[in-house]
PDB file of N, CA and C in Angstrom:
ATOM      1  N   UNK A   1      95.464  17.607-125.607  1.00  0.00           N
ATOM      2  CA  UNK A   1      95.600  17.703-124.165  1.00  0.00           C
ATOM      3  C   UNK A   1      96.283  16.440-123.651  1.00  0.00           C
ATOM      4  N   UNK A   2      97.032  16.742-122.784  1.00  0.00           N
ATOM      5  CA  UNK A   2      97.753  15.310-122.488  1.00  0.00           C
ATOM      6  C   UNK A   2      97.277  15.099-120.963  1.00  0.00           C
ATOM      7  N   UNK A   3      97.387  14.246-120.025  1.00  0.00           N
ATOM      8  CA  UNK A   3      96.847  13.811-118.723  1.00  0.00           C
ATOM      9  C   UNK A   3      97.514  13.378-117.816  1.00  0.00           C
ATOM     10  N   UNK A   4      98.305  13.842-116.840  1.00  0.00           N
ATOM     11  CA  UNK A   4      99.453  13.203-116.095  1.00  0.00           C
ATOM     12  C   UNK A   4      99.094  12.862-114.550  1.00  0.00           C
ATOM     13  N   UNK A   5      99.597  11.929-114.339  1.00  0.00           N
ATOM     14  CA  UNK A   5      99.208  10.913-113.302  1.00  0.00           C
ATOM     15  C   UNK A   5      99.777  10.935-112.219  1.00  0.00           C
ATOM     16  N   UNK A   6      99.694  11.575-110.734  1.00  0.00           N
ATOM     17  CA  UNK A   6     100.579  11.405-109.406  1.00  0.00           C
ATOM     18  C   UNK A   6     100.241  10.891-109.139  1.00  0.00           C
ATOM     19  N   UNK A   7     100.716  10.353-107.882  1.00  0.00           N
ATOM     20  CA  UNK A   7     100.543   9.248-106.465  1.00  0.00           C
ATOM     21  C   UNK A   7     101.066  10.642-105.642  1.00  0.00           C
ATOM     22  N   UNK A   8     100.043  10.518-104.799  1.00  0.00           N
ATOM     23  CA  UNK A   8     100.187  11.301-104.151  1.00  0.00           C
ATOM     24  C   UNK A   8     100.019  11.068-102.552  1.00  0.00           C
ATOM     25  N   UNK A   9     100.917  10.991-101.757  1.00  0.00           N
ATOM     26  CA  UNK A   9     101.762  10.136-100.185  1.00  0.00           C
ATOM     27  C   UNK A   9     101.013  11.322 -99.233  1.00  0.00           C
ATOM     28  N   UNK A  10     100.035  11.146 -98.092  1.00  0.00           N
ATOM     29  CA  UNK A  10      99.877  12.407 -97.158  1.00  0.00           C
ATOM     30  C   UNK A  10     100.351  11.423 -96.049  1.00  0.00           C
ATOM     31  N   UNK A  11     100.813  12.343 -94.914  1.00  0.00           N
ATOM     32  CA  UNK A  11     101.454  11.846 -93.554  1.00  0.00           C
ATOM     33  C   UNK A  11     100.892  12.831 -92.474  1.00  0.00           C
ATOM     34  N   UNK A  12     100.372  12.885 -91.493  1.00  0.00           N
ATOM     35  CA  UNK A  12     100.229  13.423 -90.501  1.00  0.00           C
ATOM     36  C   UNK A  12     101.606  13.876 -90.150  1.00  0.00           C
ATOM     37  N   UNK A  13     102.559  13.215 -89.809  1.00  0.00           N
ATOM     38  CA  UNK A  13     104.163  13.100 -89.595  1.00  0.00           C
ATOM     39  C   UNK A  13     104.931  14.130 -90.627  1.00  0.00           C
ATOM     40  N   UNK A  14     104.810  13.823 -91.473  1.00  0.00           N
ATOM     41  CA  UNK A  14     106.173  14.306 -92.950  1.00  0.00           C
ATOM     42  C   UNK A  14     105.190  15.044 -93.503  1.00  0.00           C
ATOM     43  N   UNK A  15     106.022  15.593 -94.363  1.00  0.00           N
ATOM     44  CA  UNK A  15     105.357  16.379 -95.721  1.00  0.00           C
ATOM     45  C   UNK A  15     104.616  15.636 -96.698  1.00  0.00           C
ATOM     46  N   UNK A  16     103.900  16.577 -97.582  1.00  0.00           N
ATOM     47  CA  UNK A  16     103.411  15.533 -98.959  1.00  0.00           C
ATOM     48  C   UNK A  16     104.353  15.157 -99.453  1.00  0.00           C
ATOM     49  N   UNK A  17     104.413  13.803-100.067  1.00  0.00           N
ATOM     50  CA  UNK A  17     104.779  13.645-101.227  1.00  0.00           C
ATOM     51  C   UNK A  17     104.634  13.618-102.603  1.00  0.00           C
ATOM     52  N   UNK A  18     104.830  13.674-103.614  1.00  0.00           N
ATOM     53  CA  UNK A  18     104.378  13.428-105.376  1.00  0.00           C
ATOM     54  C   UNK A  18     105.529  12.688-105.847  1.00  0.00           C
ATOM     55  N   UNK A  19     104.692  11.722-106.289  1.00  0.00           N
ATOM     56  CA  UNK A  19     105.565  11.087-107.261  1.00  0.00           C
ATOM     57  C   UNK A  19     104.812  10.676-108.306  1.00  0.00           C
ATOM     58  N   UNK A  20     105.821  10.833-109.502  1.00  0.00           N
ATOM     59  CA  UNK A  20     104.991  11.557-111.013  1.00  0.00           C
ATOM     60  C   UNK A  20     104.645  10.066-111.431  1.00  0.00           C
ATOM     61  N   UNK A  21     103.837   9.688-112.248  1.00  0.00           N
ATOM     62  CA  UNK A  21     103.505   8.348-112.867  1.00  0.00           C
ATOM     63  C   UNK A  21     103.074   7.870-114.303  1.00  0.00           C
ATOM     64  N   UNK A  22     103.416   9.074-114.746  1.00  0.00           N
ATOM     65  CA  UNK A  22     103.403   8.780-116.088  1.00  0.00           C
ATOM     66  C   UNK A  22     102.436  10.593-116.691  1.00  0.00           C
ATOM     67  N   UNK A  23     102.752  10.477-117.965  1.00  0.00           N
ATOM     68  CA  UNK A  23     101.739  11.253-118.878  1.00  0.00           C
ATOM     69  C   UNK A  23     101.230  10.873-119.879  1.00  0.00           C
ATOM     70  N   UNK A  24     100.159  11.058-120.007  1.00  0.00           N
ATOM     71  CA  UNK A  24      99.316  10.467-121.495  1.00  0.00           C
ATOM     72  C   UNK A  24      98.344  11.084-122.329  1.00  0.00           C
ATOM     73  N   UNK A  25      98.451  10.509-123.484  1.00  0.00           N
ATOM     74  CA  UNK A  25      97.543  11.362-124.516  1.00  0.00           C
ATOM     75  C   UNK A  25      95.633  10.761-124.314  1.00  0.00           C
ATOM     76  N   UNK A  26      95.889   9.740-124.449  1.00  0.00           N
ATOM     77  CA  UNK A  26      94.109   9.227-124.060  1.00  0.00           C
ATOM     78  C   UNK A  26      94.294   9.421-122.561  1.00  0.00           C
ATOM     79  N   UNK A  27      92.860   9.816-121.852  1.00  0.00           N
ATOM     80  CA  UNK A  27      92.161   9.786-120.913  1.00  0.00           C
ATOM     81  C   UNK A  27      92.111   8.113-120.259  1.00  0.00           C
ATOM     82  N   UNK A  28      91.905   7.208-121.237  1.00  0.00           N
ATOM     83  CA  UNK A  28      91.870   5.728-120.863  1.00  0.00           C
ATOM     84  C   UNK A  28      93.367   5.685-120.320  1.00  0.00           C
ATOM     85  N   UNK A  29      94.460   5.892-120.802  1.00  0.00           N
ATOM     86  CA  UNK A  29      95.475   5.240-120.535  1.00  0.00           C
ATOM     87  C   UNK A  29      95.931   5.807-119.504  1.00  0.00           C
ATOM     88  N   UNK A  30      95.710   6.991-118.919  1.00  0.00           N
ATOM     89  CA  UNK A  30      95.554   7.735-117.725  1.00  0.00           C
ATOM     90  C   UNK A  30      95.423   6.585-116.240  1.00  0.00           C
ATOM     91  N   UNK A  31      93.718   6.840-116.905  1.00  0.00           N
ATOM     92  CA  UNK A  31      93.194   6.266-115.805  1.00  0.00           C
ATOM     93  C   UNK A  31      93.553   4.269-115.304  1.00  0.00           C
ATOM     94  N   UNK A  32      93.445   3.783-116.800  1.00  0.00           N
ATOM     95  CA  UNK A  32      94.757   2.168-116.336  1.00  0.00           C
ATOM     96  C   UNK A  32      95.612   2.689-115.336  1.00  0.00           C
ATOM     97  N   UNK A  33      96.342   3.765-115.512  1.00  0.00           N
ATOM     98  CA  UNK A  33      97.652   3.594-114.850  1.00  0.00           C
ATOM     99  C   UNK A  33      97.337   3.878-113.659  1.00  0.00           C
ATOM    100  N   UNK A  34      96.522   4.973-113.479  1.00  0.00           N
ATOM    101  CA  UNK A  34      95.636   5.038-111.705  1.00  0.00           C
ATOM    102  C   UNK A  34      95.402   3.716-111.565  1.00  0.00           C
ATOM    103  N   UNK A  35      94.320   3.246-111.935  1.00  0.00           N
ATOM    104  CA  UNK A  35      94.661   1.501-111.318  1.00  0.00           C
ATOM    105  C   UNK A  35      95.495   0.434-111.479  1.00  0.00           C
ATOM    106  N   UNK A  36      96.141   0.262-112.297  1.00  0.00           N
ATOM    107  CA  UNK A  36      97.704  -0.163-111.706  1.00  0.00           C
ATOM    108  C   UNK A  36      98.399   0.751-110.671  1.00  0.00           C
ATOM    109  N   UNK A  37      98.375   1.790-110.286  1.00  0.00           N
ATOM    110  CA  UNK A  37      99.246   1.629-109.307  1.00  0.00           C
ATOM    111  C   UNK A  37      98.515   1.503-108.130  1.00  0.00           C
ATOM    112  N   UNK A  38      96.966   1.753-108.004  1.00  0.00           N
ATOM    113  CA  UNK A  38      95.946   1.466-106.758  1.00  0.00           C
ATOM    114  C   UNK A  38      96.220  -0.457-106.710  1.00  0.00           C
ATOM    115  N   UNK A  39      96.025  -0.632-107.484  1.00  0.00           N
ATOM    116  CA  UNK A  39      96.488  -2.600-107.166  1.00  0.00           C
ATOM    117  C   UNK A  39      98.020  -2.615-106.590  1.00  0.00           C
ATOM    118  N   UNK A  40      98.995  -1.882-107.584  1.00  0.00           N
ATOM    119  CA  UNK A  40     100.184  -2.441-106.930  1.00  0.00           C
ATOM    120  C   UNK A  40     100.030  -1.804-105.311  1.00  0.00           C
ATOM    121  N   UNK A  41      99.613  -1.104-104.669  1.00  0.00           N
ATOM    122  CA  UNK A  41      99.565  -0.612-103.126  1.00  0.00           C
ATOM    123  C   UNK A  41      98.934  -1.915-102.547  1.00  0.00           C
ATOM    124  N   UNK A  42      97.573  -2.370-103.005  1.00  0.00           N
ATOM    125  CA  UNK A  42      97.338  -3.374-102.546  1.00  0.00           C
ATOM    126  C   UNK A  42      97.786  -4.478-102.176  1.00  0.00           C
ATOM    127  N   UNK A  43      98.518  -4.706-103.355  1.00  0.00           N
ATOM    128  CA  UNK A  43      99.404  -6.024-103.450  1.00  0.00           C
ATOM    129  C   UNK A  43      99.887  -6.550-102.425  1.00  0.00           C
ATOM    130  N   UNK A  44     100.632  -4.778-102.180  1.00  0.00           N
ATOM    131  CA  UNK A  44     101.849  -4.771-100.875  1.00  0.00           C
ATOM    132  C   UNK A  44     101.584  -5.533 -99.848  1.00  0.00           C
ATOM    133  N   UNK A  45     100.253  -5.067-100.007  1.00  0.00           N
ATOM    134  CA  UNK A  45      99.978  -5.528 -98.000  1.00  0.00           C
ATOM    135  C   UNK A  45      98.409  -6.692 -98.357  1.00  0.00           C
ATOM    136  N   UNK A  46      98.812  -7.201 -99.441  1.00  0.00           N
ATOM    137  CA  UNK A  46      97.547  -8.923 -99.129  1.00  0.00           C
ATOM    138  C   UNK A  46      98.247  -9.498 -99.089  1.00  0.00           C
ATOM    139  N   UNK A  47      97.261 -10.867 -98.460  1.00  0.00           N
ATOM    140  CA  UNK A  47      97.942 -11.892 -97.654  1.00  0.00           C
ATOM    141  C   UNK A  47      96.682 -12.839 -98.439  1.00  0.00           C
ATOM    142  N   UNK A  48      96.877 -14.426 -98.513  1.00  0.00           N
ATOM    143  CA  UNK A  48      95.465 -14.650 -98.496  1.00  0.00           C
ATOM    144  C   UNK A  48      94.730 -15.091 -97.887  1.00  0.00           C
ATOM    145  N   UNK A  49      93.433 -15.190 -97.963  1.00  0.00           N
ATOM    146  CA  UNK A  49      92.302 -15.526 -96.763  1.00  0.00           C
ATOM    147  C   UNK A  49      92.614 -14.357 -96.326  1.00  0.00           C
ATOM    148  N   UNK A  50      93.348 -13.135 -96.731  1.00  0.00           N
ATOM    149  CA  UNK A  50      92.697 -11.770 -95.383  1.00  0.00           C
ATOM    150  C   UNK A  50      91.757 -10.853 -96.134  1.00  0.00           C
ATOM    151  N   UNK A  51      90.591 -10.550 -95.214  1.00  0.00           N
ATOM    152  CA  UNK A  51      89.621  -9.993 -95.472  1.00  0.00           C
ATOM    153  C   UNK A  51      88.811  -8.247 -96.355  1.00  0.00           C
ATOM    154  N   UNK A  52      88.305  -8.136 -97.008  1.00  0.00           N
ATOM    155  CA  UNK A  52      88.238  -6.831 -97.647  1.00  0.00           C
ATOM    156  C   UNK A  52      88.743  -6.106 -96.693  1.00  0.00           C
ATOM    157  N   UNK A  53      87.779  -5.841 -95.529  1.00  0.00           N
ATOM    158  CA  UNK A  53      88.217  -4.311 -94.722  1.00  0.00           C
ATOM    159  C   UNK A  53      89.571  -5.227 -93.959  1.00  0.00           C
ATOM    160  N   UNK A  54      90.011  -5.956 -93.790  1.00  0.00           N
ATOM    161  CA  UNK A  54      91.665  -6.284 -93.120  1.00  0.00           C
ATOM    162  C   UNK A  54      92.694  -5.295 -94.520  1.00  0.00           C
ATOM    163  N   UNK A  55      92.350  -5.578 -95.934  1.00  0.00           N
ATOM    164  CA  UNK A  55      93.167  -5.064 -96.877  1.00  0.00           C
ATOM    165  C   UNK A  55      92.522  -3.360 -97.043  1.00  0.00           C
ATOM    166  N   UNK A  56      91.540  -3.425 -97.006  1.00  0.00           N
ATOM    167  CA  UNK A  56      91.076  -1.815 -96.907  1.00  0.00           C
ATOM    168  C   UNK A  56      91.575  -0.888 -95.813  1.00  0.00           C
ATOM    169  N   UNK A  57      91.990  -1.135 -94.476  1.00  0.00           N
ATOM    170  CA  UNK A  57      92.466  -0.816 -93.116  1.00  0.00           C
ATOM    171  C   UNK A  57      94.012  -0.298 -93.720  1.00  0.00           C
ATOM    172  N   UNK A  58      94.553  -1.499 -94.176  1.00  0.00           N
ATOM    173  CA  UNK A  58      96.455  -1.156 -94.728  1.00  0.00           C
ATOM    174  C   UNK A  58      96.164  -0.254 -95.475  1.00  0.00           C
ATOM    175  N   UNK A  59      95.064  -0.340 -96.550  1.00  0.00           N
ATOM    176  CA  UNK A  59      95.528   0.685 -97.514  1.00  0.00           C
ATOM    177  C   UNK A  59      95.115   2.343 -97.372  1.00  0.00           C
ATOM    178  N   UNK A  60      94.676   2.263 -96.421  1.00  0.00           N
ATOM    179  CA  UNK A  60      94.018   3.897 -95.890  1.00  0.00           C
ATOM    180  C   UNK A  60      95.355   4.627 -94.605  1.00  0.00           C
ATOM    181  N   UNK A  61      96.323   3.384 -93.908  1.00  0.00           N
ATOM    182  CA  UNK A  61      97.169   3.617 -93.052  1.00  0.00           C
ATOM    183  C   UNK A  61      98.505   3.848 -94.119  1.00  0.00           C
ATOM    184  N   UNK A  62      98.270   3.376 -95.707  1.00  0.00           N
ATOM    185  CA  UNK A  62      99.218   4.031 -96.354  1.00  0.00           C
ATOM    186  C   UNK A  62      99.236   5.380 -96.629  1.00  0.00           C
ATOM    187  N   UNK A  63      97.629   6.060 -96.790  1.00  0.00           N
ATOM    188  CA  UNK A  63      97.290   7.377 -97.149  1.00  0.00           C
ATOM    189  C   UNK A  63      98.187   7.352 -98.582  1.00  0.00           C
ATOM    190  N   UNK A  64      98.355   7.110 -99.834  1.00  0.00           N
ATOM    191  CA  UNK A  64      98.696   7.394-101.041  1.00  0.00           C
ATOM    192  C   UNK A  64      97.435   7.127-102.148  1.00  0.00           C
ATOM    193  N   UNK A  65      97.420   8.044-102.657  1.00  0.00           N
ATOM    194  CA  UNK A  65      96.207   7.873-104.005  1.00  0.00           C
ATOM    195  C   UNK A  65      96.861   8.537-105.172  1.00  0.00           C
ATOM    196  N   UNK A  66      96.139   7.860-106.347  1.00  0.00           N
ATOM    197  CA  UNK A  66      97.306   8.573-107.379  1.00  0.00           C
ATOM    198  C   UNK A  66      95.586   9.533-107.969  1.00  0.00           C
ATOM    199  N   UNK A  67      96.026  10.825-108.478  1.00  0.00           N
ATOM    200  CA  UNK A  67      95.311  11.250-109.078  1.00  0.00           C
ATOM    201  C   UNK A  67      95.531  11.761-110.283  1.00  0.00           C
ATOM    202  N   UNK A  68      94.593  12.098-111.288  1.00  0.00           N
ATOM    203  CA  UNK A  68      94.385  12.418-112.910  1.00  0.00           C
ATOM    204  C   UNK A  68      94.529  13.923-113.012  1.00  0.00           C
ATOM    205  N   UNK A  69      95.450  14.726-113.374  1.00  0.00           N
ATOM    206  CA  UNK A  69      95.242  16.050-113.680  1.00  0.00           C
ATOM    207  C   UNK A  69      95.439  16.403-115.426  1.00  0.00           C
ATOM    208  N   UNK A  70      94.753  17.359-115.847  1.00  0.00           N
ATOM    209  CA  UNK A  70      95.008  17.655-116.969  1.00  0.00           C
ATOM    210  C   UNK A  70      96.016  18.955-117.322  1.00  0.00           C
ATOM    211  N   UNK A  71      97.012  19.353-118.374  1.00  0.00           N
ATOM    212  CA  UNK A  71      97.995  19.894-118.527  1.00  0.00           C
ATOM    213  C   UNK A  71      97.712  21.090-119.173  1.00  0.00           C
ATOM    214  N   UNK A  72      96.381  21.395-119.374  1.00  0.00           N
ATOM    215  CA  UNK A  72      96.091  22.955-119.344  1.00  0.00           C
ATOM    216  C   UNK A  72      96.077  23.634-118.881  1.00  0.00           C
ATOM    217  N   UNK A  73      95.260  24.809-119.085  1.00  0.00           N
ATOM    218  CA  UNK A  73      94.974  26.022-118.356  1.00  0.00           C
ATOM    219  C   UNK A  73      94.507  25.571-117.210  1.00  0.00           C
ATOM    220  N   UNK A  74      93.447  24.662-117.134  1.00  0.00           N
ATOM    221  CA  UNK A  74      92.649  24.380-116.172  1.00  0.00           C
ATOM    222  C   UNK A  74      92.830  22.889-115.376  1.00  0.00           C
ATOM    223  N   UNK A  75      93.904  23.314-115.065  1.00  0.00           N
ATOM    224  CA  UNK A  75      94.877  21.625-114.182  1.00  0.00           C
ATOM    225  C   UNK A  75      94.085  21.544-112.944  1.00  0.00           C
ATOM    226  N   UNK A  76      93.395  20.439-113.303  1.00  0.00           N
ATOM    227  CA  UNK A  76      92.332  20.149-112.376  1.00  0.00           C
ATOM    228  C   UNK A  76      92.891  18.178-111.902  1.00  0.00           C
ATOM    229  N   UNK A  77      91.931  17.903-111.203  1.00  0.00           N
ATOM    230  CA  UNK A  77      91.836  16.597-111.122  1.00  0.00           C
ATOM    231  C   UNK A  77      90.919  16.226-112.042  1.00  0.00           C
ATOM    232  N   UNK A  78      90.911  15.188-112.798  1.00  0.00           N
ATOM    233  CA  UNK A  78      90.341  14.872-113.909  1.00  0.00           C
ATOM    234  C   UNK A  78      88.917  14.107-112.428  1.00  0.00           C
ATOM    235  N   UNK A  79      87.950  13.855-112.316  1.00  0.00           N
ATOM    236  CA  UNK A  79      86.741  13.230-111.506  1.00  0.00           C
ATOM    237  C   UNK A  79      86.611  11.904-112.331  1.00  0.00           C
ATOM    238  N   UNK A  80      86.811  11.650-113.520  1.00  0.00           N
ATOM    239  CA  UNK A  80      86.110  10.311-114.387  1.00  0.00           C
ATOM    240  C   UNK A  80      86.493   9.377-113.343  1.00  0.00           C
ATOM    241  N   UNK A  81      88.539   9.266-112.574  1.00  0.00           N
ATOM    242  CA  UNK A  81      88.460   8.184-111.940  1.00  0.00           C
ATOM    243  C   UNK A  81      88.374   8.635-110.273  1.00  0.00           C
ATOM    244  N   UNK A  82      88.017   8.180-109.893  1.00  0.00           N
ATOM    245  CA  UNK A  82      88.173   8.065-108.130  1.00  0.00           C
ATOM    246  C   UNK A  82      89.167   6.760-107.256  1.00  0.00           C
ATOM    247  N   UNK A  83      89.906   7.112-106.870  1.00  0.00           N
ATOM    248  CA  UNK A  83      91.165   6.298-106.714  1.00  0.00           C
ATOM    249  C   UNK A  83      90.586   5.655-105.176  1.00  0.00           C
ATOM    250  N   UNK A  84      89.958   5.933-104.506  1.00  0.00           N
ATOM    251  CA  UNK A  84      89.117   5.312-103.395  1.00  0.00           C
ATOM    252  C   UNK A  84      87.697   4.438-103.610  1.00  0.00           C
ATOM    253  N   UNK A  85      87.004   4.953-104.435  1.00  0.00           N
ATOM    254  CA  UNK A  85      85.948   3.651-104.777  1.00  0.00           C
ATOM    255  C   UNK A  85      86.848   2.617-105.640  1.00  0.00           C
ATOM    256  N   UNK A  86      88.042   2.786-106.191  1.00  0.00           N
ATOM    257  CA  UNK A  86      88.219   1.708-107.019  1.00  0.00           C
ATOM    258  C   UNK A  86      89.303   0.898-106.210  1.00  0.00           C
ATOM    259  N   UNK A  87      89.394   1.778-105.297  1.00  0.00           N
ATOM    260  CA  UNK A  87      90.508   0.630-103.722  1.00  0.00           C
ATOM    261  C   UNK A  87      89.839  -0.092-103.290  1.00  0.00           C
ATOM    262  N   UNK A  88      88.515   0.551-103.194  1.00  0.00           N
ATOM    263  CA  UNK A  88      87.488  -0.298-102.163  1.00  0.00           C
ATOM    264  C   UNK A  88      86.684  -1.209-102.840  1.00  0.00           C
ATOM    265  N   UNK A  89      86.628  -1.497-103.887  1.00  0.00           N
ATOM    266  CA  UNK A  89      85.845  -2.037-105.362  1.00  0.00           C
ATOM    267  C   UNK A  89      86.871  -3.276-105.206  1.00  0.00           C
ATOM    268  N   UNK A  90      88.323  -3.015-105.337  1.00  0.00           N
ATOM    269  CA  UNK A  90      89.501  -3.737-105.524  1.00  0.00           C
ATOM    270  C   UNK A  90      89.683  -4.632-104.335  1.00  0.00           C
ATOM    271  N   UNK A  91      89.681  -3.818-103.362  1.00  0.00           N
ATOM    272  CA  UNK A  91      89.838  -4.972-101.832  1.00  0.00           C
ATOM    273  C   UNK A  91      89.016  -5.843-102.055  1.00  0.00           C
ATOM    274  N   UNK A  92      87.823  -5.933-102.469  1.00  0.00           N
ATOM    275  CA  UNK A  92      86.399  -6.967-102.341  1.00  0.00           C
ATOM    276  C   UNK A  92      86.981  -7.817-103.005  1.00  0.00           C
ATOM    277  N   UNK A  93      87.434  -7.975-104.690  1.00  0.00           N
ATOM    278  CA  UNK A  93      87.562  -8.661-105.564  1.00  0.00           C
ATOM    279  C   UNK A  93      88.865  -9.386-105.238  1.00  0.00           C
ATOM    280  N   UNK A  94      90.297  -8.570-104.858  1.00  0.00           N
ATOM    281  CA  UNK A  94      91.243  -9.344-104.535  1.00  0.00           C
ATOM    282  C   UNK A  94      90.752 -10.489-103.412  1.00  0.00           C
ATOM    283  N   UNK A  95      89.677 -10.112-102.430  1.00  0.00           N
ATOM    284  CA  UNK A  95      89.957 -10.888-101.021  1.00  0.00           C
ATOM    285  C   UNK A  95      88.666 -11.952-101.409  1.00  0.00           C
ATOM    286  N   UNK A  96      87.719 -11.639-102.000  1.00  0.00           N
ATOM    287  CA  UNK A  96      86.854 -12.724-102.675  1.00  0.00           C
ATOM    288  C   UNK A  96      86.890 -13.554-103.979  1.00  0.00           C
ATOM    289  N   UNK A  97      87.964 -13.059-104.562  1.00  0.00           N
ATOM    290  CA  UNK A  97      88.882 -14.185-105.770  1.00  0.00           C
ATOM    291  C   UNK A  97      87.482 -13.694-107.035  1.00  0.00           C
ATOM    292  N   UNK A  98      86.643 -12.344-106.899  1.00  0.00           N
ATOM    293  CA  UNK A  98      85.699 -12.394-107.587  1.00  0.00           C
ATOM    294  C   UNK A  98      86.405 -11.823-109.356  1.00  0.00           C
ATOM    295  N   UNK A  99      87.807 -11.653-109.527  1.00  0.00           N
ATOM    296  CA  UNK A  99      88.258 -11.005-110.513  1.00  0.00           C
ATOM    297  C   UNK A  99      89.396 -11.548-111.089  1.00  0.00           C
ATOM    298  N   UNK A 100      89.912 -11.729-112.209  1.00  0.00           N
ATOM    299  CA  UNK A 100      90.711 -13.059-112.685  1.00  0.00           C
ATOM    300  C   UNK A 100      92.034 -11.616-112.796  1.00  0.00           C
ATOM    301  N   UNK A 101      93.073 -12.099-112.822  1.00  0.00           N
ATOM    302  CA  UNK A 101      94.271 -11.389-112.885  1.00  0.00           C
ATOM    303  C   UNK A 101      94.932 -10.720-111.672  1.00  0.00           C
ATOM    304  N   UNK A 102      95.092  -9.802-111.493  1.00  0.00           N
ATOM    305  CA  UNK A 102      96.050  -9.520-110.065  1.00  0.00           C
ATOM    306  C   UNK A 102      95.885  -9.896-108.978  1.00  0.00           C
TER     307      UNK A 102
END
């Protein structure tokens, strides 16, 4: 089974968007890439000294989440990751320096 990864753009304004982000054979390497691209959104819009919910606010006015589907019969969203607890997990750590790397 292989596991392929959107970002997926909603707008009140425009249409959806999809944009594809990879496919993979492990489930792990899937879900890395959901959070790499939930950090790179973040990135966009920190500053430093600005606050969890100041970086949580930008990233909900982006509306993009990438999600896990699987390439079977049963193309679902994979649930293991949740692309919103791990934004909101992520804002804390970027804006409180509690996590070494990005």
């Amino acid at each position: 089974m292989t596991f392929i990864v959107q970002g997926i753009a909603r707008s009140h304004d425009a249409p959806q968007e999809v944009e594809h982000l990879g496919r993979f054979e492990k489930l792990e390497d899937a879900v890395a890439a959901a959070e790499s691209w939930v950090d790179m959104l973040l990135m966009r819009d920190f500053e430093p000294g600005m606050t969890p919910a100041a970086l949580w606010e930008c990233f909900k006015k982006a509306q993009e989440l990438p999600y896990i589907f699987r390439d079977d019969a049963d193309t679902f969203n994979v649930y293991v990751f949740d692309p919103v607890k791990y934004a909101k997990k992520r804002c804390d750590e970027m804006c409180t320096g509690t996590r070494d790397g990005i």
